[in-house]
PDB file of N, CA and C in Angstrom:
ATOM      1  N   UNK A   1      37.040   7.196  32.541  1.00  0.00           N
ATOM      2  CA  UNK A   1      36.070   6.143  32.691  1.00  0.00           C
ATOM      3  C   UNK A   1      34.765   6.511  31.982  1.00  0.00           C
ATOM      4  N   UNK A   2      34.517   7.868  31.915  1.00  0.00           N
ATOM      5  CA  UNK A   2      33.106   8.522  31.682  1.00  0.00           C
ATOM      6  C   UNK A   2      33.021   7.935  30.134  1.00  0.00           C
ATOM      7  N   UNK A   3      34.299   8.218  29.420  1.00  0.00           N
ATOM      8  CA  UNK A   3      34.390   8.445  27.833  1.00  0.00           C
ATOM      9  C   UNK A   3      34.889   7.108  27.912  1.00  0.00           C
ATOM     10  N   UNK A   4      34.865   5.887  28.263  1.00  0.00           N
ATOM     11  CA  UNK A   4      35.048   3.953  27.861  1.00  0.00           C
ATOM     12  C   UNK A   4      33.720   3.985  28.169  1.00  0.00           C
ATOM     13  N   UNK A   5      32.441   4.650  29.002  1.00  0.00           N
ATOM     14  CA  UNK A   5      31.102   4.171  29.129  1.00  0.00           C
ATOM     15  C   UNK A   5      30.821   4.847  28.075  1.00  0.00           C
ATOM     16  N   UNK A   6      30.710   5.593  27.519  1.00  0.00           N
ATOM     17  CA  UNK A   6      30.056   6.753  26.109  1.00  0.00           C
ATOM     18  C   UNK A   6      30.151   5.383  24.819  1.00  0.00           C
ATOM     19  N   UNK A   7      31.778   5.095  24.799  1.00  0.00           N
ATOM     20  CA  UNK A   7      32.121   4.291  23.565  1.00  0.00           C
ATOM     21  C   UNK A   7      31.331   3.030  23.332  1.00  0.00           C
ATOM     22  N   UNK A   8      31.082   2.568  24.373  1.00  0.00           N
ATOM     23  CA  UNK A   8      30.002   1.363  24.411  1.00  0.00           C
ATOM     24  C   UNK A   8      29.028   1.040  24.571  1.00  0.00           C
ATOM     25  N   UNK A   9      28.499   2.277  24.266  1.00  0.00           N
ATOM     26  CA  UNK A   9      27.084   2.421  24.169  1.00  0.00           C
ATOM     27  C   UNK A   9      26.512   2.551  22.710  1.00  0.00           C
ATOM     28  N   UNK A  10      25.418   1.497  21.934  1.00  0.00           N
ATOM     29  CA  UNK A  10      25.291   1.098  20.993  1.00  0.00           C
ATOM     30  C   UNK A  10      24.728   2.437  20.479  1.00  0.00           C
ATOM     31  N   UNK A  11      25.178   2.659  19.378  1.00  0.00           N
ATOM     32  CA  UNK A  11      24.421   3.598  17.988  1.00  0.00           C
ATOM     33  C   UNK A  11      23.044   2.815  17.496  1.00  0.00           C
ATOM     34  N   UNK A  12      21.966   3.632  17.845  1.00  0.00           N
ATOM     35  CA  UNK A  12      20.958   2.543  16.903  1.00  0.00           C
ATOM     36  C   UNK A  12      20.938   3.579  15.208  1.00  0.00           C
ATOM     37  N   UNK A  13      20.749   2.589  14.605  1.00  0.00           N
ATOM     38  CA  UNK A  13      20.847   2.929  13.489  1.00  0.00           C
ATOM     39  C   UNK A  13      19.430   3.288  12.913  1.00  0.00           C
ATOM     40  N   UNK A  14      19.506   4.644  11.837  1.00  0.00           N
ATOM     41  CA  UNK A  14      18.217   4.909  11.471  1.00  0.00           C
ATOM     42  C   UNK A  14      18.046   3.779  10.389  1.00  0.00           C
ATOM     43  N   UNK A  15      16.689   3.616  10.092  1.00  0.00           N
ATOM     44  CA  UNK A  15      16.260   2.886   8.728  1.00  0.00           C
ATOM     45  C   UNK A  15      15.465   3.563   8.061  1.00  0.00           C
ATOM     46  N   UNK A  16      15.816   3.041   6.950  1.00  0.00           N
ATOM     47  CA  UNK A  16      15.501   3.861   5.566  1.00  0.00           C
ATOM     48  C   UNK A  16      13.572   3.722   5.906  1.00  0.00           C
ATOM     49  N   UNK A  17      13.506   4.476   4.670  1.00  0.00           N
ATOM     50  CA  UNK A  17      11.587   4.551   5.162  1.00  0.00           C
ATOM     51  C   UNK A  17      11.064   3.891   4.245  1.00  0.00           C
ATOM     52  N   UNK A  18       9.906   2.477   4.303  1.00  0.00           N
ATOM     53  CA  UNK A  18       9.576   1.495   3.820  1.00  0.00           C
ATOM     54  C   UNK A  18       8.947   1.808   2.838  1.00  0.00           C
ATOM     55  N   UNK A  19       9.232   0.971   1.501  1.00  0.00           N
ATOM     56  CA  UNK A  19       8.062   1.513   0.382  1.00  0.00           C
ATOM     57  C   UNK A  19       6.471   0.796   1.114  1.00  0.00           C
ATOM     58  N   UNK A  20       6.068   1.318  -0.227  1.00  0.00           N
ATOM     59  CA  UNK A  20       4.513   0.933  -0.585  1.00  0.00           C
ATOM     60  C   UNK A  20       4.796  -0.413  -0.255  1.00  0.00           C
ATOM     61  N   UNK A  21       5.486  -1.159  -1.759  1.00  0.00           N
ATOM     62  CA  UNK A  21       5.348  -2.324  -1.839  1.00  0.00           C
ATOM     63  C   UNK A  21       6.015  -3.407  -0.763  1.00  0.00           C
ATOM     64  N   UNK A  22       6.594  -2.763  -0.224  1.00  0.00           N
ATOM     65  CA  UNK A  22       7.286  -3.516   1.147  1.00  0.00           C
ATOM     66  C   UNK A  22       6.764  -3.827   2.331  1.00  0.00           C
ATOM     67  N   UNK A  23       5.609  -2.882   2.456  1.00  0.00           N
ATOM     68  CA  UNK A  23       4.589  -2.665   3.484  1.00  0.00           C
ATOM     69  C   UNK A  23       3.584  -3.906   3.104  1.00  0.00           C
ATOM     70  N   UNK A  24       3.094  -3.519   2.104  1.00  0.00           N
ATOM     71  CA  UNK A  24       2.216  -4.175   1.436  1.00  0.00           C
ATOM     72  C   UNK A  24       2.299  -6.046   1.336  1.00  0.00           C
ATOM     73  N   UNK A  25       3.265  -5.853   0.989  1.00  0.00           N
ATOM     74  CA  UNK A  25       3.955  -7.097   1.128  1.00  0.00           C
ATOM     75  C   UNK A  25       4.637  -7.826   2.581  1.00  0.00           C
ATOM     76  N   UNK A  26       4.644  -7.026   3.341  1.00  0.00           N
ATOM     77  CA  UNK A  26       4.627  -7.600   4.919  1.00  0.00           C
ATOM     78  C   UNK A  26       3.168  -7.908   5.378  1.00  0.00           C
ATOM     79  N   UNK A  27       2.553  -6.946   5.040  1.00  0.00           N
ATOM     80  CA  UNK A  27       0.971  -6.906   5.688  1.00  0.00           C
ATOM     81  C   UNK A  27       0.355  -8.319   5.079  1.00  0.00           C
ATOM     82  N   UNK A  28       0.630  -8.498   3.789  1.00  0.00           N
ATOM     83  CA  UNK A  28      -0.408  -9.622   3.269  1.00  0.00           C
ATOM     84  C   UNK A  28       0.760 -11.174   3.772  1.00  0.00           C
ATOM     85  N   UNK A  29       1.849 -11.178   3.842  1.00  0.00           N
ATOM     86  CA  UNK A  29       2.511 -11.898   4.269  1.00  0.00           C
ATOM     87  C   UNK A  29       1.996 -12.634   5.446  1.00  0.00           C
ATOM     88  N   UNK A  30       1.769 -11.659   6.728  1.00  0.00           N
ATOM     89  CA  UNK A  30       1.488 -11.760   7.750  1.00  0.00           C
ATOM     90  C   UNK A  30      -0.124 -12.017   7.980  1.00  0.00           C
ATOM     91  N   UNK A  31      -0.912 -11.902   6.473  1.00  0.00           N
ATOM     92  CA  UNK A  31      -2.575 -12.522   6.546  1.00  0.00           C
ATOM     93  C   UNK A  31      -3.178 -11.539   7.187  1.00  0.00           C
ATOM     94  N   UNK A  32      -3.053 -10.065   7.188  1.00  0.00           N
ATOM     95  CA  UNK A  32      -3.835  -9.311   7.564  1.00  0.00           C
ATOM     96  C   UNK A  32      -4.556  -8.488   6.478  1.00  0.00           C
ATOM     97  N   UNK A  33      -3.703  -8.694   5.268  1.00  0.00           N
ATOM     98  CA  UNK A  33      -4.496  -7.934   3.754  1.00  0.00           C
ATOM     99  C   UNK A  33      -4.321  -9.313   2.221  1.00  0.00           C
ATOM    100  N   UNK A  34      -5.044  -8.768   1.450  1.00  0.00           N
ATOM    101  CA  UNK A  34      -5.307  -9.640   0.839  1.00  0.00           C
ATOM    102  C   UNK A  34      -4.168  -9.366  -0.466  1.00  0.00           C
ATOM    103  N   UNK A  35      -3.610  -9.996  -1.627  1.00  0.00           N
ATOM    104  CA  UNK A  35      -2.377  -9.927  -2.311  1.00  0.00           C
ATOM    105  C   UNK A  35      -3.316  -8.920  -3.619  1.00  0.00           C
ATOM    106  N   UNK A  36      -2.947  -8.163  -3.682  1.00  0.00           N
ATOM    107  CA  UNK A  36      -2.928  -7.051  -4.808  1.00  0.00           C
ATOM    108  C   UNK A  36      -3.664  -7.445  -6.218  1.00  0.00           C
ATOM    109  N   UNK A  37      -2.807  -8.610  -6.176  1.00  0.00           N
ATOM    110  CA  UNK A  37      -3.293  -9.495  -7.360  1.00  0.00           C
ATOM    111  C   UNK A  37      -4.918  -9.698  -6.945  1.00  0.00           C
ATOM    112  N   UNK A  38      -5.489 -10.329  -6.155  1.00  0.00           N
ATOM    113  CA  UNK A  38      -6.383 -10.822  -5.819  1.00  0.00           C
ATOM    114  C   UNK A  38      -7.268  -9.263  -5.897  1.00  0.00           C
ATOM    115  N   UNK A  39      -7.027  -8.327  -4.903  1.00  0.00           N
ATOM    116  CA  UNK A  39      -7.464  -7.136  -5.196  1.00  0.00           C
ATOM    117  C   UNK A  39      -8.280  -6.494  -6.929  1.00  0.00           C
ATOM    118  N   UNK A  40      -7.040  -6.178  -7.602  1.00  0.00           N
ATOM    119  CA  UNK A  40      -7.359  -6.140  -9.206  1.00  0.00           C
ATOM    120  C   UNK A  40      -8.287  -6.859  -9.566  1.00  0.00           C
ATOM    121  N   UNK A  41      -8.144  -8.412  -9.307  1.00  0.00           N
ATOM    122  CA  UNK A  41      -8.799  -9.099  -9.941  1.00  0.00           C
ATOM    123  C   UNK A  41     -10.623  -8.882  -9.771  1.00  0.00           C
ATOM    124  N   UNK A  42     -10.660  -8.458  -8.392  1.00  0.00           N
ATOM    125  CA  UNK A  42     -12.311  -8.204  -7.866  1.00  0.00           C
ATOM    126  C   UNK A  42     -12.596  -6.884  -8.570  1.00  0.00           C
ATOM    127  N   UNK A  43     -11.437  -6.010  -8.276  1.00  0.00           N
ATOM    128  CA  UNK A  43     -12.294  -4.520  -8.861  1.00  0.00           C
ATOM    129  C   UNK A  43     -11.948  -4.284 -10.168  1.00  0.00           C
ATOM    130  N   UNK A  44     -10.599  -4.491 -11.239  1.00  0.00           N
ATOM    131  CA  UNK A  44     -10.864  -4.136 -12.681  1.00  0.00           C
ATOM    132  C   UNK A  44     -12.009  -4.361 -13.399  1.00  0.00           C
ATOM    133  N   UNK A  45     -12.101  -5.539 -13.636  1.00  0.00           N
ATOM    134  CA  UNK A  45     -13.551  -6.157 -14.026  1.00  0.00           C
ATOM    135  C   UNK A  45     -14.720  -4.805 -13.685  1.00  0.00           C
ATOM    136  N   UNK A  46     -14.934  -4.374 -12.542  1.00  0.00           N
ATOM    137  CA  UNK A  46     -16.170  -3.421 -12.017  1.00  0.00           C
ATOM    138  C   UNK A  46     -16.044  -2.004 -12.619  1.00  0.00           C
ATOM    139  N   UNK A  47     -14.994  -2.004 -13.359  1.00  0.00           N
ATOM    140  CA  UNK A  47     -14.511  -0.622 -13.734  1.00  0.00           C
ATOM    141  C   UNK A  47     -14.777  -0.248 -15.533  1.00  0.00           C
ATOM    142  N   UNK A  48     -15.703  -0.957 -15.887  1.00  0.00           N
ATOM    143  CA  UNK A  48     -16.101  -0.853 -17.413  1.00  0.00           C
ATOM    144  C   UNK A  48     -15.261  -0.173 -18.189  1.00  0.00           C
ATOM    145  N   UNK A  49     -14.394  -1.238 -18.207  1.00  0.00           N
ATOM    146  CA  UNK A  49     -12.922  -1.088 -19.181  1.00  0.00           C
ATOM    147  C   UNK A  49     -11.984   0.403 -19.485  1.00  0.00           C
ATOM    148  N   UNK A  50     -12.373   1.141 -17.961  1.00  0.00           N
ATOM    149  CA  UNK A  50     -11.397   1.986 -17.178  1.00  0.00           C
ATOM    150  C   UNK A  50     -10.283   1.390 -17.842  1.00  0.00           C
ATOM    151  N   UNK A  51      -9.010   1.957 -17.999  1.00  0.00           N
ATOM    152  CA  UNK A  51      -7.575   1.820 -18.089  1.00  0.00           C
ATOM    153  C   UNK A  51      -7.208   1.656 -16.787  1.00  0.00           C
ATOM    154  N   UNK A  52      -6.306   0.572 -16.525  1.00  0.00           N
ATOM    155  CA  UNK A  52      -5.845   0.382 -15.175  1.00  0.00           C
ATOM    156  C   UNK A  52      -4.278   1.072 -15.079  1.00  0.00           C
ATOM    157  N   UNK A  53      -4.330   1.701 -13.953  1.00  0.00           N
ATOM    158  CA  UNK A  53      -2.686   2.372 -14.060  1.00  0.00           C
ATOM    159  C   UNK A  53      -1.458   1.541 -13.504  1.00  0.00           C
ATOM    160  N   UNK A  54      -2.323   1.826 -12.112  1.00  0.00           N
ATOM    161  CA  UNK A  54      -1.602   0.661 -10.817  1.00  0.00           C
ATOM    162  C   UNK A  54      -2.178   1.018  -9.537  1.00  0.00           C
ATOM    163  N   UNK A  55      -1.033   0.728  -8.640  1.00  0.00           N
ATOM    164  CA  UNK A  55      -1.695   1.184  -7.451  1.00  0.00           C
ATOM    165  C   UNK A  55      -0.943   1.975  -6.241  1.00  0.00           C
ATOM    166  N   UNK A  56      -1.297   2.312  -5.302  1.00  0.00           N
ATOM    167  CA  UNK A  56      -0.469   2.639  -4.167  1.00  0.00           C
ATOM    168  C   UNK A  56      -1.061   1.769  -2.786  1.00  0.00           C
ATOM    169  N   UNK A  57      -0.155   1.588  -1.531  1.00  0.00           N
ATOM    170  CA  UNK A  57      -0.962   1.072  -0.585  1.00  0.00           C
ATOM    171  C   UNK A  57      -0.595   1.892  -0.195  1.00  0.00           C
ATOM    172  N   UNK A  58      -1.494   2.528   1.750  1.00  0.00           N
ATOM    173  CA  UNK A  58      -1.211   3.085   2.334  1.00  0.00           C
ATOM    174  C   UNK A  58      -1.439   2.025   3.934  1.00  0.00           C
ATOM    175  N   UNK A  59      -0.089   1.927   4.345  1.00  0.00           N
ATOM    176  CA  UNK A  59      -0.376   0.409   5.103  1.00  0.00           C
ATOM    177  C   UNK A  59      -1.016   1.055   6.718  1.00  0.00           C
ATOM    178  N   UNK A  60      -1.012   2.631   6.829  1.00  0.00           N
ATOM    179  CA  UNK A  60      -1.724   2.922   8.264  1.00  0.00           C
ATOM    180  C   UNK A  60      -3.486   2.628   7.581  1.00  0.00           C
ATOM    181  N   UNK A  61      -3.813   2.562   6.861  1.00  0.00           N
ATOM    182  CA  UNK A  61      -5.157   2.669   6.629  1.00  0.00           C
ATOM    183  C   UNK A  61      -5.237   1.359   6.234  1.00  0.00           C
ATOM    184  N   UNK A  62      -4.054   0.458   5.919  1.00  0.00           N
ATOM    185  CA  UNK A  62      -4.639  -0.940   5.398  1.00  0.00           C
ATOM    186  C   UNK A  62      -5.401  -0.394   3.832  1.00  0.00           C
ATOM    187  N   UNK A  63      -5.267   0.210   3.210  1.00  0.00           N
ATOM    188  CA  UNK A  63      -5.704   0.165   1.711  1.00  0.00           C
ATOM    189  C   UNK A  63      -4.827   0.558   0.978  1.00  0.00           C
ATOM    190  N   UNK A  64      -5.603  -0.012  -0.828  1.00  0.00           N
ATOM    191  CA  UNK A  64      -5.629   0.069  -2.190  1.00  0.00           C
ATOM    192  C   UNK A  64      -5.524   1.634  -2.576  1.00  0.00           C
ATOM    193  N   UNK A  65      -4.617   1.884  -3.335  1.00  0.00           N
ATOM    194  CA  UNK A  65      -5.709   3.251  -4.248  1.00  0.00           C
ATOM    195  C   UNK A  65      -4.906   2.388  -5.488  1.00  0.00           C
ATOM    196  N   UNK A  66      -6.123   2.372  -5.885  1.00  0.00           N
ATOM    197  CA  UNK A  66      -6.503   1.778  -7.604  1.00  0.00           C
ATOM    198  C   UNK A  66      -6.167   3.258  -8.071  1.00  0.00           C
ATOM    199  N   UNK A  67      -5.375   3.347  -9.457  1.00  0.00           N
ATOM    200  CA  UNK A  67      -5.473   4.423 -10.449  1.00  0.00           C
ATOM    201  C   UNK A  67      -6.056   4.105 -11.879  1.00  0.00           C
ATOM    202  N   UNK A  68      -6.916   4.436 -12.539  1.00  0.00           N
ATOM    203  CA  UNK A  68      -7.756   4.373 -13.726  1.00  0.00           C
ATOM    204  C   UNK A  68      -7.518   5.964 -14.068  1.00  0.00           C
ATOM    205  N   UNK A  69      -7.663   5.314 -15.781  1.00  0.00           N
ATOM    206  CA  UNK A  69      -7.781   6.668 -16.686  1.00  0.00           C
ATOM    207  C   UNK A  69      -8.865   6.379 -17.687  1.00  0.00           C
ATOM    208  N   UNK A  70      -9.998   7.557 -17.762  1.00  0.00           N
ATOM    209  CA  UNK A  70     -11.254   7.343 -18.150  1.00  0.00           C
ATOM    210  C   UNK A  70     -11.319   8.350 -19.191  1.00  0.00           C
ATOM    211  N   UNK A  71     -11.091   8.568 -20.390  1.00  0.00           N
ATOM    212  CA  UNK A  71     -11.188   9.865 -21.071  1.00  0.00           C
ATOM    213  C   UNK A  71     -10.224  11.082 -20.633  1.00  0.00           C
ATOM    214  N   UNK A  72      -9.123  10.893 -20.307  1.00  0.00           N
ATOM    215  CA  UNK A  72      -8.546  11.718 -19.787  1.00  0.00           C
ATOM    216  C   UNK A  72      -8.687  12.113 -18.711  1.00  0.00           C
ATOM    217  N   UNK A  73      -9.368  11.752 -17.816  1.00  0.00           N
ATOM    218  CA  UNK A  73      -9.559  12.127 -16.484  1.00  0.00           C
ATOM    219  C   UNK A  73      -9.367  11.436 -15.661  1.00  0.00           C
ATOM    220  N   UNK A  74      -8.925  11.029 -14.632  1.00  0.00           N
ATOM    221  CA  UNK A  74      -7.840  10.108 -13.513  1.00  0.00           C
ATOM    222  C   UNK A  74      -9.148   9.691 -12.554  1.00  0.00           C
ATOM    223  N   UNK A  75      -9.412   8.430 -11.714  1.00  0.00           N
ATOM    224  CA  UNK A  75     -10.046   7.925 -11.155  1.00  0.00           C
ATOM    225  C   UNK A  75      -9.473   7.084 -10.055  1.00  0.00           C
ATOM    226  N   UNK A  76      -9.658   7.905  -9.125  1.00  0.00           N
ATOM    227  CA  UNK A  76      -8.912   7.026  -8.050  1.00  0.00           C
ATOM    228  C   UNK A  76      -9.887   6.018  -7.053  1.00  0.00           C
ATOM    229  N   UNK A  77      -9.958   4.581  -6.970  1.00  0.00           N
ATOM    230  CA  UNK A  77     -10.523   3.729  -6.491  1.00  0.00           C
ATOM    231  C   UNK A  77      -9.787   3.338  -5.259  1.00  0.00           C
ATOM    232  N   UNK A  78     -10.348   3.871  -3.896  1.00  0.00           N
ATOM    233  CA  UNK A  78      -9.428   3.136  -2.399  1.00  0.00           C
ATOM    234  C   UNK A  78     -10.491   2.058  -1.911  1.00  0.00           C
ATOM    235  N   UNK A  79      -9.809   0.798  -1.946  1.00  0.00           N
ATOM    236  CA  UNK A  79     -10.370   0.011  -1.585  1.00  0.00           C
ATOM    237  C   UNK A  79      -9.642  -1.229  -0.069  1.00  0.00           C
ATOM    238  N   UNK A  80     -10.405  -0.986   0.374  1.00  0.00           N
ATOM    239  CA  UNK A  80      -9.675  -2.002   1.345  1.00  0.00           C
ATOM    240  C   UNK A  80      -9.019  -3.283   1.571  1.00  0.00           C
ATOM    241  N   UNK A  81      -7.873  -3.201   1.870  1.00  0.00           N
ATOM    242  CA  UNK A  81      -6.712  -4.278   1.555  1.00  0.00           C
ATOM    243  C   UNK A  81      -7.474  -5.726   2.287  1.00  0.00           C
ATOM    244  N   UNK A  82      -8.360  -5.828   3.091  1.00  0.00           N
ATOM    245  CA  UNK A  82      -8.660  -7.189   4.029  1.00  0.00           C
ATOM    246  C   UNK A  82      -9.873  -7.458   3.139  1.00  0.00           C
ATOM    247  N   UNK A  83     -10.385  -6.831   2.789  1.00  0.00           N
ATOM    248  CA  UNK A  83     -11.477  -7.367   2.324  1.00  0.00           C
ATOM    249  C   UNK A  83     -12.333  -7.180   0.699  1.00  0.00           C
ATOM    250  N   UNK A  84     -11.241  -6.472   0.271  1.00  0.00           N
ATOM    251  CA  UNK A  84     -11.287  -6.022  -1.230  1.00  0.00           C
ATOM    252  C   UNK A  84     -12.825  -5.204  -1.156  1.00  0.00           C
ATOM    253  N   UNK A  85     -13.089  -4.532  -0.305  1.00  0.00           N
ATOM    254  CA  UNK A  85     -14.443  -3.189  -0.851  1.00  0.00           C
ATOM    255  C   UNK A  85     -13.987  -2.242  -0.904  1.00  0.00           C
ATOM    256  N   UNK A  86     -14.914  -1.489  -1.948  1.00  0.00           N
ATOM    257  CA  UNK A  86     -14.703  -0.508  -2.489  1.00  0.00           C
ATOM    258  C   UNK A  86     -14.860   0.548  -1.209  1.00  0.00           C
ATOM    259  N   UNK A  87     -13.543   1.276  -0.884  1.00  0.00           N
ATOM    260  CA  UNK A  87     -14.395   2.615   0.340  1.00  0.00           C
ATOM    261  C   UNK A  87     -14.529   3.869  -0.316  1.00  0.00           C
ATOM    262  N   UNK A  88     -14.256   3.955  -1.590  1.00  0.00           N
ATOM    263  CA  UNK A  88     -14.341   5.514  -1.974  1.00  0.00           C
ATOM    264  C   UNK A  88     -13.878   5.265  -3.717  1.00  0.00           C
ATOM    265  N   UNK A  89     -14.764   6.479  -4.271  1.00  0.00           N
ATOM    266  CA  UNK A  89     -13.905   6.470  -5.774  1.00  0.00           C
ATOM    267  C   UNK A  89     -14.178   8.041  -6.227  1.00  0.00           C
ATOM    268  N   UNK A  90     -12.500   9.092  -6.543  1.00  0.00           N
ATOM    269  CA  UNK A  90     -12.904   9.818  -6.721  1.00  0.00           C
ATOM    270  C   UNK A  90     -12.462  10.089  -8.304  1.00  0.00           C
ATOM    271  N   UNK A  91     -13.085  11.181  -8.556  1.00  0.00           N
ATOM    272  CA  UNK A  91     -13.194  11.423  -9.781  1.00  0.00           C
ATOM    273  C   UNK A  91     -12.746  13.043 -10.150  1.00  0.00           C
TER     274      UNK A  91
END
């Protein structure tokens, strides 16, 4: 009897671990961050024709990291996904 209660007891299944863009794309889905696109559009422009790379989100912090290349040297811009400001740019 022990081993017919064992057998029917559900397996939960692991899940794979969510990208960037999957996150990213739930979060703004759901109207809590703003679409990437929209993002770029506020900060390239501010970046005096920085090279734009791309980006990463990090969806526990709710932000951007903008990547720029400036003379060879990498520029990372984190900006916040709800409200497109700038919180940091390192160099």
């Amino acid at each position: 009897m022990l081993a017919g209660s064992l057998a029917a007891t559900p397996v939960l299944a692991q899940q794979p671990p969510r990208s960037d863009q999957a996150s990213a794309r739930e979060q703004m889905q759901a109207g809590r961050t703003m679409p990437i696109r929209e993002i770029e559009r506020r900060i390239i422009p501010r970046m005096d024709g920085d090279e734009y790379i791309g980006f990463e989100y990090d969806p526990t912090a709710q932000a951007y990291r903008l990547k720029f290349i400036r003379g060879g040297q990498v520029i990372w811009v984190d900006v916040d996904a709800r409200t497109a400001r700038i919180l940091r740019v390192s160099r």
